[in-house]
Protein backbone atom coordinates (compact mmCIF):
# COMPACT_ATOMS: atom_id res chain seq x y z
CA UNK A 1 19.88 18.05 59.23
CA UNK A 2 20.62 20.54 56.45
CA UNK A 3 17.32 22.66 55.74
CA UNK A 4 19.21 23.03 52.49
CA UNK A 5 18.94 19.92 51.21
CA UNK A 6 15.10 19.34 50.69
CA UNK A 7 15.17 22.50 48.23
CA UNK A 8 18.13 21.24 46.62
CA UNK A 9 16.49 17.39 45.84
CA UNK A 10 13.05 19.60 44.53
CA UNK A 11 15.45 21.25 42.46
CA UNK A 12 17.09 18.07 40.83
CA UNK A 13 14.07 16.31 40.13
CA UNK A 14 12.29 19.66 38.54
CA UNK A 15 14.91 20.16 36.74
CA UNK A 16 15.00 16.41 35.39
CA UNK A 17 11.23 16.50 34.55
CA UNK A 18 12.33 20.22 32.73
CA UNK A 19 15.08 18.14 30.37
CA UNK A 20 12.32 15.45 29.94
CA UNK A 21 9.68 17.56 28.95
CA UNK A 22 12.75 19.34 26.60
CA UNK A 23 13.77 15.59 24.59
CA UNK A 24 9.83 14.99 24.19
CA UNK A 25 8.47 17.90 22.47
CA UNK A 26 10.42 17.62 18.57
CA UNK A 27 8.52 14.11 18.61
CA UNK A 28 5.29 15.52 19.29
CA UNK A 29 4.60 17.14 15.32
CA UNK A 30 6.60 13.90 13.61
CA UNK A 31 4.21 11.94 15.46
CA UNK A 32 1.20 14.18 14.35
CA UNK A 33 2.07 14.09 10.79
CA UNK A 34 3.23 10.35 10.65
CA UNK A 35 -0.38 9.15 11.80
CA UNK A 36 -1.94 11.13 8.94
CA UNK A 37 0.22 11.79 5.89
CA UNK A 38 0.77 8.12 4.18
CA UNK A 39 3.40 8.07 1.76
CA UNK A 40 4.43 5.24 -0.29
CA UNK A 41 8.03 4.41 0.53
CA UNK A 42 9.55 3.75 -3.10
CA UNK A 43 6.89 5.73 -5.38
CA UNK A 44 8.40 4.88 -8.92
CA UNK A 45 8.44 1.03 -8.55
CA UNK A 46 5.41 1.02 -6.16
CA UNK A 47 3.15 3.09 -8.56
CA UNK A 48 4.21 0.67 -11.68
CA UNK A 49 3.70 -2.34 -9.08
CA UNK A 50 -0.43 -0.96 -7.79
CA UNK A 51 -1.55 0.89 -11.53
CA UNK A 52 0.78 -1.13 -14.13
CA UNK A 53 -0.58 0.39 -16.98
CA UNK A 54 0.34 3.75 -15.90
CA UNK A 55 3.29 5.68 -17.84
CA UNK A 56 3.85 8.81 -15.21
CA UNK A 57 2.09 9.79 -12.49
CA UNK A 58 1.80 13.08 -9.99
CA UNK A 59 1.65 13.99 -6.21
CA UNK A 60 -0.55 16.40 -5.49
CA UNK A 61 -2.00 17.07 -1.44
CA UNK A 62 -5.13 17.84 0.56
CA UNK A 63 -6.52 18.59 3.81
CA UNK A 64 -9.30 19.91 5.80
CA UNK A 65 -7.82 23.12 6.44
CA UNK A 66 -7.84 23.77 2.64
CA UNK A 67 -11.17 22.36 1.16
CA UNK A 68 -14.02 22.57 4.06
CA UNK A 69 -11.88 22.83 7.41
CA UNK A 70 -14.42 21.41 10.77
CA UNK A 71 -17.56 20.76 8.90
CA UNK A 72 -16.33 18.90 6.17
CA UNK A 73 -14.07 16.86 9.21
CA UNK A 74 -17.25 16.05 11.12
CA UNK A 75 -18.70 14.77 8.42
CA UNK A 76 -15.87 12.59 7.20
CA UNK A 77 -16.37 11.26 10.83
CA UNK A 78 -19.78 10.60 11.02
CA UNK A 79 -19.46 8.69 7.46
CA UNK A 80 -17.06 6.40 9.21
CA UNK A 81 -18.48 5.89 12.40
CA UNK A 82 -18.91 6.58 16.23
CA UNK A 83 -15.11 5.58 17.03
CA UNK A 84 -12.41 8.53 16.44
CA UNK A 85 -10.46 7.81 13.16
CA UNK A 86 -8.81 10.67 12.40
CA UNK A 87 -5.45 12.27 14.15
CA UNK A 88 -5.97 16.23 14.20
CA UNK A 89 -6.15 15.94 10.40
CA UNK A 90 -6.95 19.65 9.91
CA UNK A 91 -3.67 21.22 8.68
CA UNK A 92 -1.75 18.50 7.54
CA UNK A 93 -1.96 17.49 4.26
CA UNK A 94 -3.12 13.96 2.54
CA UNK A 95 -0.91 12.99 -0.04
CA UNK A 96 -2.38 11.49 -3.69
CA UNK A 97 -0.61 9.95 -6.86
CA UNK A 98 -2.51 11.10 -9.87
CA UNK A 99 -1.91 8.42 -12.09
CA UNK A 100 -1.59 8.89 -16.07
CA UNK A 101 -0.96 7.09 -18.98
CA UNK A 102 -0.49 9.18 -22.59
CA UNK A 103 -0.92 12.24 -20.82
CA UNK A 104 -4.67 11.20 -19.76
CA UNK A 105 -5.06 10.78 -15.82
CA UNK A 106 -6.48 7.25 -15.26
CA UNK A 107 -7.05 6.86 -11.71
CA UNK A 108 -5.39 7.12 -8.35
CA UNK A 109 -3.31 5.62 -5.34
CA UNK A 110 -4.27 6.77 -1.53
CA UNK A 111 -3.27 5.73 1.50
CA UNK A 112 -4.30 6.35 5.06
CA UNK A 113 -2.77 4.71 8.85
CA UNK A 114 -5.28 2.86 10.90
CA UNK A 115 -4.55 1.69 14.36
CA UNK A 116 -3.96 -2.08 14.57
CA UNK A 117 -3.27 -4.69 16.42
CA UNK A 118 0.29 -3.98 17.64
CA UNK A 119 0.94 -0.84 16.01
CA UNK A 120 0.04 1.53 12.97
CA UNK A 121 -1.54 0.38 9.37
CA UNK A 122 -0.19 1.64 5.92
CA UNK A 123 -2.63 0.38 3.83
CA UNK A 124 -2.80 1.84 -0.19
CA UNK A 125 -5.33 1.47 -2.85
CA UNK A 126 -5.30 1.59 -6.28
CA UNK A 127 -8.31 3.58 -7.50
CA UNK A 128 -10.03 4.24 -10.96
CA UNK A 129 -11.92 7.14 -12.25
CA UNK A 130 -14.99 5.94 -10.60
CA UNK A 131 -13.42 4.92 -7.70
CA UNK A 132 -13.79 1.20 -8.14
CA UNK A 133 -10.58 -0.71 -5.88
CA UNK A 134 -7.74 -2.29 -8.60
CA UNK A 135 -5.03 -2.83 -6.24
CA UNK A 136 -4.88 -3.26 -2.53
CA UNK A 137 -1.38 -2.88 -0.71
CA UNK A 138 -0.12 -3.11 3.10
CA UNK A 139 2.70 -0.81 3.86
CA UNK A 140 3.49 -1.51 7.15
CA UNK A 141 2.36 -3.82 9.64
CA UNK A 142 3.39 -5.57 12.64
CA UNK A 143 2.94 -8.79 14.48
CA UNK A 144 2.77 -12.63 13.70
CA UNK A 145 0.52 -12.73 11.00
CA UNK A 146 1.54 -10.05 8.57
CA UNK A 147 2.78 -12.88 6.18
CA UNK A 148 -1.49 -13.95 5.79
CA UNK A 149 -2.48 -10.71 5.45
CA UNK A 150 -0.07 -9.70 2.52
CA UNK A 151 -0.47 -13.08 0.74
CA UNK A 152 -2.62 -11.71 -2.76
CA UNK A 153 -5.22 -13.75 -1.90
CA UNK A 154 -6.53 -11.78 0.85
CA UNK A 155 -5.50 -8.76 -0.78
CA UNK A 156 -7.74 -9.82 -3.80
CA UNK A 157 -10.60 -9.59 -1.71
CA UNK A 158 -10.84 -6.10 -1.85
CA UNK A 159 -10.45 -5.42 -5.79
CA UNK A 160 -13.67 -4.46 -7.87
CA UNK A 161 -15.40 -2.86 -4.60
CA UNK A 162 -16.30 0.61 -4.03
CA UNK A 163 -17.69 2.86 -1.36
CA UNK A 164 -21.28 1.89 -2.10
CA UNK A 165 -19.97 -1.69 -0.77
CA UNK A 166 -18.40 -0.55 2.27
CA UNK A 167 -21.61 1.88 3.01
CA UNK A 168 -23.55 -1.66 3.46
CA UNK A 169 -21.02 -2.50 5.79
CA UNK A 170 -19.84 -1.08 9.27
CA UNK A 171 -15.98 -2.43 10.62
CA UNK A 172 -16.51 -0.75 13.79
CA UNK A 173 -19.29 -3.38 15.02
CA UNK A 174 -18.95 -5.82 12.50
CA UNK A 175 -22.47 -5.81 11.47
CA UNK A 176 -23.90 -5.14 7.63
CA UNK A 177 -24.04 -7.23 4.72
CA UNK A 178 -22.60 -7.51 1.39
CA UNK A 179 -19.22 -8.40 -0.07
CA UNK A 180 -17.39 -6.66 2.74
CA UNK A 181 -19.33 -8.52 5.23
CA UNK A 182 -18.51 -12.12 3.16
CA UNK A 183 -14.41 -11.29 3.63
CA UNK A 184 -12.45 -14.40 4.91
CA UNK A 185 -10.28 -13.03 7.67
CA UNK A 186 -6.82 -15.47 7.19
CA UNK A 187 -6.08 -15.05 10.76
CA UNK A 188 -8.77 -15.64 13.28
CA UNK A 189 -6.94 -14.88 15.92
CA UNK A 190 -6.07 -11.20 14.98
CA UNK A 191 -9.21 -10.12 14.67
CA UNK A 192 -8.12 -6.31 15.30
CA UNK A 193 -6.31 -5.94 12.61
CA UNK A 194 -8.37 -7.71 10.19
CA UNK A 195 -11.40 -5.07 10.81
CA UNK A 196 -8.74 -2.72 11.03
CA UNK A 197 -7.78 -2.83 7.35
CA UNK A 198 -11.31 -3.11 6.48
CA UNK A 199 -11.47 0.58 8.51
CA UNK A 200 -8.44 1.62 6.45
CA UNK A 201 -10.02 1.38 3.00
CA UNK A 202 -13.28 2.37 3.98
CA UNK A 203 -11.46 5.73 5.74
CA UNK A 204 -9.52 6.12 2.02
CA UNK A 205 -12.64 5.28 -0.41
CA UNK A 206 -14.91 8.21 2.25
CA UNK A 207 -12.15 10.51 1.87
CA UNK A 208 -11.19 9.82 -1.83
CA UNK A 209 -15.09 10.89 -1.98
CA UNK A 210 -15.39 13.89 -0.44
CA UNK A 211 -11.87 15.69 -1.80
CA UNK A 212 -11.53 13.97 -5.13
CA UNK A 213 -14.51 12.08 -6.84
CA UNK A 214 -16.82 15.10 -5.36
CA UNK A 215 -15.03 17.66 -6.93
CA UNK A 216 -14.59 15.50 -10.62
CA UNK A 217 -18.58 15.56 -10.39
CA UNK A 218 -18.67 19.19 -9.48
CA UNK A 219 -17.02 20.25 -12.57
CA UNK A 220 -18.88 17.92 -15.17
């Protein structure tokens, strides 16, 4: 037997696990990013579609690095819950359409990813000053019942609530009361993603809180 050969097989395979290692690492930030920052694919037609009044609108960012860094994140946590719903959020930013009409902001669209049933959430809200729900909008979303959870009558579920009604109820364990609690889930059988888009808005109407409709009240 060659005593060569042994070393030279370790060889290969370390260097095939090197190359693999190599390939995998430029995914690792896109993937980072993609899980927090939710962008709206076509803004133009999408803002006119969620705020139809509006006449212009503006993208402005934030994050936790910026405006309160770990305290502020383990707070947003603990509003939302025991279960992790946040991807390393710190230093990437959140991205928000400032919505106008005649020069006078009017509201706001934010959206956040959610884990679902076979893959990521996009899910957008229209919000007004006072952070009541207008519009409600599913970006992306996989599996065999996306066509019942995009119809507008689920979606219509969701318009004219507000934090407060979200407070009185927790996705997570399904318990609480209220209009959230009342919601008519279209498809039984995908039960994940149904409390998983109740998660989603609750996650955008805690943040919209804490780094928009906090601040507003801060400078009245």
């Amino acid at each position: 037997m060659n005593p060569g050969y042994p070393n030279r097989s370790i060889s290969r395979i370390l260097k095939q696990l090197m190359l693999l290692m190599v390939l995998m690492l430029p995914a690792v930030p896109t993937t980072t990013q993609a899980a927090v920052n939710c962008e709206l694919n076509y803004p133009a037609s999408d803002v006119a579609r969620l705020f139809p009044e509006s006449d212009n609108y503006k993208i402005s960012y934030f994050s936790f690095a910026r405006q309160g860094g770990e305290p502020l994140l383990r707070k947003v946590e603990a509003r939302l819950g025991s279960v992790p719903a946040l991807y390393a959020p710190l230093n990437v930013p959140y991205t928000l359409y400032e919505i106008y009409k005649g020069g006078k902001r009017i509201g706001y669209i934010h959206g956040v990813n959610q884990k679902g049933q076979y893959g990521v959430l996009e899910v957008f809200v229209s919000l007004d000053m006072k952070g009541m729900i207008k519009a409600f909008y599913i970006q992306r979303m996989a599996g065999q019942w996306v066509n019942k959870f995009t119809l507008p009558k689920f979606g219509k579920q969701f318009v004219g609530l507000t934090l407060r009604d979200f407070e009185l109820y927790d996705p997570v364990s399904g318990k609480g009361s209220g209009k959230v609690a009342a919601m008519t889930n279209p498809a039984p059988l995908a039960v994940t993603d149904f409390y998983g888009l109740q998660r989603a808005v609750k996650k955008n109407l805690v943040l919209m809180d804490e780094f928009v409709y906090s601040t507003q009240k801060g400078k009245q």
